[in-house]
Protein backbone atom coordinates (compact mmCIF):
# COMPACT_ATOMS: atom_id res chain seq x y z
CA UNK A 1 169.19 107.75 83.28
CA UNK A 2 172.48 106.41 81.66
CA UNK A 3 172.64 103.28 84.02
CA UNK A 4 168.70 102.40 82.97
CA UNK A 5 169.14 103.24 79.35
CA UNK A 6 172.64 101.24 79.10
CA UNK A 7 171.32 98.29 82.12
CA UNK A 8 168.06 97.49 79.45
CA UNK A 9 168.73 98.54 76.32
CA UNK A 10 171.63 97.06 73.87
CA UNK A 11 173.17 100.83 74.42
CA UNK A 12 176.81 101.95 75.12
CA UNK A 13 176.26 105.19 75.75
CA UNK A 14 177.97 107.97 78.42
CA UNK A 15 176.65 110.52 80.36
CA UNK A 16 177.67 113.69 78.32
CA UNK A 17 175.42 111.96 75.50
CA UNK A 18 172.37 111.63 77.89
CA UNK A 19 172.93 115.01 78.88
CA UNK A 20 173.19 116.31 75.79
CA UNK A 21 170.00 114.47 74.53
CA UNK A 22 167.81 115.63 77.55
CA UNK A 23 168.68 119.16 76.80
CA UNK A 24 167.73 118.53 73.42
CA UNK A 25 164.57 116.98 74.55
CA UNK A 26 163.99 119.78 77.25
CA UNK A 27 164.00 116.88 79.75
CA UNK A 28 164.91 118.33 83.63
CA UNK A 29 165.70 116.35 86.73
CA UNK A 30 163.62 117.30 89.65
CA UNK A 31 165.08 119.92 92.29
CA UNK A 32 165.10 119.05 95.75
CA UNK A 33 163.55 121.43 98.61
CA UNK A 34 165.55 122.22 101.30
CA UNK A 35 164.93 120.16 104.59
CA UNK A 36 163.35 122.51 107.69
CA UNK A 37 165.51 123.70 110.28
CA UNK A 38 166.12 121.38 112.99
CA UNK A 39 163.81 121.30 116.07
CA UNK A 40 165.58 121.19 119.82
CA UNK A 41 163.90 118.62 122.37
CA UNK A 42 164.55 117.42 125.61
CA UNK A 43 166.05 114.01 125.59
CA UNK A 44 165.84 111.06 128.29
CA UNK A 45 168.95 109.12 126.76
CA UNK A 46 172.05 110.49 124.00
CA UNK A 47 174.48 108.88 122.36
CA UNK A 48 177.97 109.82 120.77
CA UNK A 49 178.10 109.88 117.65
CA UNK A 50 179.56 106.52 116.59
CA UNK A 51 179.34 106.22 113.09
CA UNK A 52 181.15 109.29 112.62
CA UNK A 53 179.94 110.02 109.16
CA UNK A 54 181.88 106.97 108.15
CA UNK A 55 178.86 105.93 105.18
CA UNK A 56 180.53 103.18 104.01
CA UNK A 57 179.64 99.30 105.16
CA UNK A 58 181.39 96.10 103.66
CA UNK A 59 178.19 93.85 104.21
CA UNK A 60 174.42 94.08 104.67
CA UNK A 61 173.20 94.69 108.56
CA UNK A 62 176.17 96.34 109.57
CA UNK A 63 175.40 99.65 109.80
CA UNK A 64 171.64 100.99 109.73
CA UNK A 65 170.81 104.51 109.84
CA UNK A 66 166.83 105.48 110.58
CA UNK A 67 164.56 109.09 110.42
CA UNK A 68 161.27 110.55 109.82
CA UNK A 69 160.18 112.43 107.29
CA UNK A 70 156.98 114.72 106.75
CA UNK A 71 154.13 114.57 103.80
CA UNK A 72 151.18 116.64 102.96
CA UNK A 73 147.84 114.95 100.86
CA UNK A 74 144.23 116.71 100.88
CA UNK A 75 144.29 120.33 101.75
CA UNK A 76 146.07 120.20 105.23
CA UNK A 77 146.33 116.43 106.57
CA UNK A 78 149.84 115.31 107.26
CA UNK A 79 151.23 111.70 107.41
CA UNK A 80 154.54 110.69 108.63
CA UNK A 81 156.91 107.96 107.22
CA UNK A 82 159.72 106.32 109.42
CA UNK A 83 162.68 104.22 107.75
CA UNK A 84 165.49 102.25 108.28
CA UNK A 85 168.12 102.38 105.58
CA UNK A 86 171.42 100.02 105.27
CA UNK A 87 174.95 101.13 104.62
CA UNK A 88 175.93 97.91 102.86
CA UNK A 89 173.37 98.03 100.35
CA UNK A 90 171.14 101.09 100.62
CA UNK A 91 168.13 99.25 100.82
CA UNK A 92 164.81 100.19 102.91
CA UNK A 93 164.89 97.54 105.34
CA UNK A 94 161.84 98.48 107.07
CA UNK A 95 159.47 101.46 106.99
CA UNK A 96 156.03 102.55 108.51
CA UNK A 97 153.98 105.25 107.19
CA UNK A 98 151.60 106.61 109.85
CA UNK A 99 149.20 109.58 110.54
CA UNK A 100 151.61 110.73 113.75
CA UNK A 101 154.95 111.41 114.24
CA UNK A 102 155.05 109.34 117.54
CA UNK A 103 157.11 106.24 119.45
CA UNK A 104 154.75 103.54 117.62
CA UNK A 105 155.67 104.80 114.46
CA UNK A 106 159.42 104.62 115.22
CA UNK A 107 159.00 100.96 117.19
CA UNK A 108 157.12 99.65 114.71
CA UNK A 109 160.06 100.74 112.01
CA UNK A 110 162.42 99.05 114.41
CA UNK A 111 160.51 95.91 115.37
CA UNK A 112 159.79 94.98 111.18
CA UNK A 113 163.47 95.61 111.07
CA UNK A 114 164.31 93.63 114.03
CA UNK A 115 162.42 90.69 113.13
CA UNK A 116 163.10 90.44 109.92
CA UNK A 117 166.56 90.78 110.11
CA UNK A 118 166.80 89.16 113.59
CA UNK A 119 170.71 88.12 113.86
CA UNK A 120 171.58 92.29 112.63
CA UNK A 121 173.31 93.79 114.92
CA UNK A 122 174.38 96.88 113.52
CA UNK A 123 175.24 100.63 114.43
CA UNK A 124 171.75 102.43 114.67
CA UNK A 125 172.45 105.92 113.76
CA UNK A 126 169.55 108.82 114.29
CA UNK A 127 169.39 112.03 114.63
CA UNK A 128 167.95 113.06 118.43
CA UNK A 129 164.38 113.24 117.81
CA UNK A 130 162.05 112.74 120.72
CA UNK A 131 161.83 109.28 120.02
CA UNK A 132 165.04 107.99 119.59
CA UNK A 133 165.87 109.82 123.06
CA UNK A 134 163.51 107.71 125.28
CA UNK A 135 164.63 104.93 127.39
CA UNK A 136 162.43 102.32 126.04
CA UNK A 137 163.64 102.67 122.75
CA UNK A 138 167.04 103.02 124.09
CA UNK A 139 166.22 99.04 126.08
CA UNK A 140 164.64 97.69 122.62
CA UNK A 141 168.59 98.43 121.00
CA UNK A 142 169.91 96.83 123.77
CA UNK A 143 167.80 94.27 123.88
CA UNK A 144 168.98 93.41 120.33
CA UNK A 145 172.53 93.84 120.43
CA UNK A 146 172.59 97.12 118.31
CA UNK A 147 175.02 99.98 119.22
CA UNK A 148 173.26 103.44 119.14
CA UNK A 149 174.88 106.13 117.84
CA UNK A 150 173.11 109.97 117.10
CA UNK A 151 173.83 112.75 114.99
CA UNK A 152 175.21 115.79 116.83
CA UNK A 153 172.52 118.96 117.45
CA UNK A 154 171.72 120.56 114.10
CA UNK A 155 174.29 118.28 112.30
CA UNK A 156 171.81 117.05 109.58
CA UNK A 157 174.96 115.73 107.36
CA UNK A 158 175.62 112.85 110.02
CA UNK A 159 172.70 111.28 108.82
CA UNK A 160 173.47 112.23 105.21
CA UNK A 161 172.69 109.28 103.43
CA UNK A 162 169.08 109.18 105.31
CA UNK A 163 168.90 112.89 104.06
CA UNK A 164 169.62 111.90 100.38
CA UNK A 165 166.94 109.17 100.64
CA UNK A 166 164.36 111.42 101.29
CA UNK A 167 165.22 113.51 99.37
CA UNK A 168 165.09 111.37 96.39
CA UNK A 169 161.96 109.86 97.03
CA UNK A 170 160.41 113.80 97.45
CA UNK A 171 162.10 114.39 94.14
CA UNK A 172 161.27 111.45 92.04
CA UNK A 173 157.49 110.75 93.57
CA UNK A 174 155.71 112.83 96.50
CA UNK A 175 156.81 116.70 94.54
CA UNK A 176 155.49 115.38 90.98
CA UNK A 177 152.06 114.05 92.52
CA UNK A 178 148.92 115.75 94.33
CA UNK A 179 147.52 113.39 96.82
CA UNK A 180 144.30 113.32 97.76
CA UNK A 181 144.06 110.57 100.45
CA UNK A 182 145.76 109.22 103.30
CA UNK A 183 145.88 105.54 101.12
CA UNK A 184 146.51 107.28 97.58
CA UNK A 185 149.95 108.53 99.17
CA UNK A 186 150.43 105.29 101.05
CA UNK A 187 150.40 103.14 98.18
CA UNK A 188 152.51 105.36 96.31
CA UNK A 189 155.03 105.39 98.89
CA UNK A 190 154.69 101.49 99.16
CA UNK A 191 155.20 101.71 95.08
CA UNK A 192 158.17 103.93 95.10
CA UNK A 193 160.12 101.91 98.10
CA UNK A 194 159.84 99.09 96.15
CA UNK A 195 161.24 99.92 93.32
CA UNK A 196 163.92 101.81 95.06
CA UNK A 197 165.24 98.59 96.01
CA UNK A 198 164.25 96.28 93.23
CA UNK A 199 164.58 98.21 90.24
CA UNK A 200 166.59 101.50 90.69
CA UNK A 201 170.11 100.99 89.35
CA UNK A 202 172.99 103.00 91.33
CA UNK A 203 175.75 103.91 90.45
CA UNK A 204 177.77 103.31 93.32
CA UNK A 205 176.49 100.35 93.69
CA UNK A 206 178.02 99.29 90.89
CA UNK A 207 175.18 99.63 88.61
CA UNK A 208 172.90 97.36 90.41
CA UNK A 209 169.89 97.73 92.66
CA UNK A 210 170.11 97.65 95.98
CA UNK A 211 168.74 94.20 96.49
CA UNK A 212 170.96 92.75 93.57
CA UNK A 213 174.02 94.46 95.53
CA UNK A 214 172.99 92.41 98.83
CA UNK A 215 172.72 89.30 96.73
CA UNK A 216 176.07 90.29 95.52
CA UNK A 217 177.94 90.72 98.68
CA UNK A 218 176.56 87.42 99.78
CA UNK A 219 178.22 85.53 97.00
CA UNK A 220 181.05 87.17 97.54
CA UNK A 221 180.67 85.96 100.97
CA UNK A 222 179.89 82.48 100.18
């Protein structure tokens, strides 16, 4: 709130003053629910775990880390979205929203990534989830250069800045609303990504958004 306020308003202003005002104005940040325990499989390939909770990149495409997370709209129906998230920058790089939790959903992630970005070659970080274990997903990383790496069982901090994605955009979208469609939440996740990376100002990322930070580093670069 004190990065927006000071980024586009003539303001000065510190934290302790925000603060200060939003109790004032009986203003409350959202909560975030605690994630469900990890579910055991029975995977076809593992990795070590590479990027060794090192969360830090110098440059966009260097390190990417990818999960899937659950949503509820209507009285029962779930949907499933599956993202790709960079180190360097903390953008979305790719994501897929989908009515199962399957391999499509997870290749489709990968190939929007892939394509888009086709000279990354980064550490892919997951956690072991059924699909990230398979051997064709395994030959589409090798296939494109990338060095897998997975989180160790029921070691949900390894992927901890994946975690803290979702659990901003649960926070800051999906717990305020009540969805009553497959498209209503769709769109709104298509919404929120978007200005996740366009127009929400981080801290550590110097104040910028995500996509101004990757413009950033390549200048710096150049």
């Amino acid at each position: 709130m004190t990065i927006k306020l000071n980024r586009e308003n003539d303001f000065d202003v510190n934290e302790k003053r925000i603060y200060r005002l939003m109790k004032i104005l009986n203003l409350k940040s959202v909560c975030r629910r605690r994630k469900k325990n990890y579910v055991k499989s029975t995977p076809q390939i593992t990795a070590q775990n590479i990027l060794n909770r090192e969360f830090t990149a110098d440059n966009f495409g260097e390190k990417w880390l990818t999960d899937v997370t659950e949503m509820k709209y209507g009285i029962s129906s779930k949907a499933y979205l599956s993202a790709i998230l960079d180190l360097g920058d903390k953008s979305i790089v790719s994501f897929v929203i989908g009515k199962s939790n399957n391999n499509d959903l997870v290749f489709k992630t990968f190939d929007i990534a892939h394509s888009q970005y086709p000279d990354a070659k980064p550490i892919f970080h997951s956690d072991r989830g059924v699909q990230y274990t398979t051997k064709a997903f395994k030959r589409k990383l090798d296939q494109a250069e990338m060095t897998q790496s997975m989180s160790r069982v029921s070691r949900c901090i390894d992927n901890g800045p994946m975690e803290a994605f979702w659990g901003m955009l649960k926070s800051e979208m999906y717990y305020l609303k009540t969805f009553n469609s497959y498209d209503e939440l769709g769109q709104a996740v298509i919404d929120y990504i978007d200005y996740y990376n366009n127009g929400r100002y981080q801290k550590k990322l110097n104040c910028m958004t995500p996509i101004e930070y990757r413009n950033y580093l390549e200048d710096k670069v150049a």
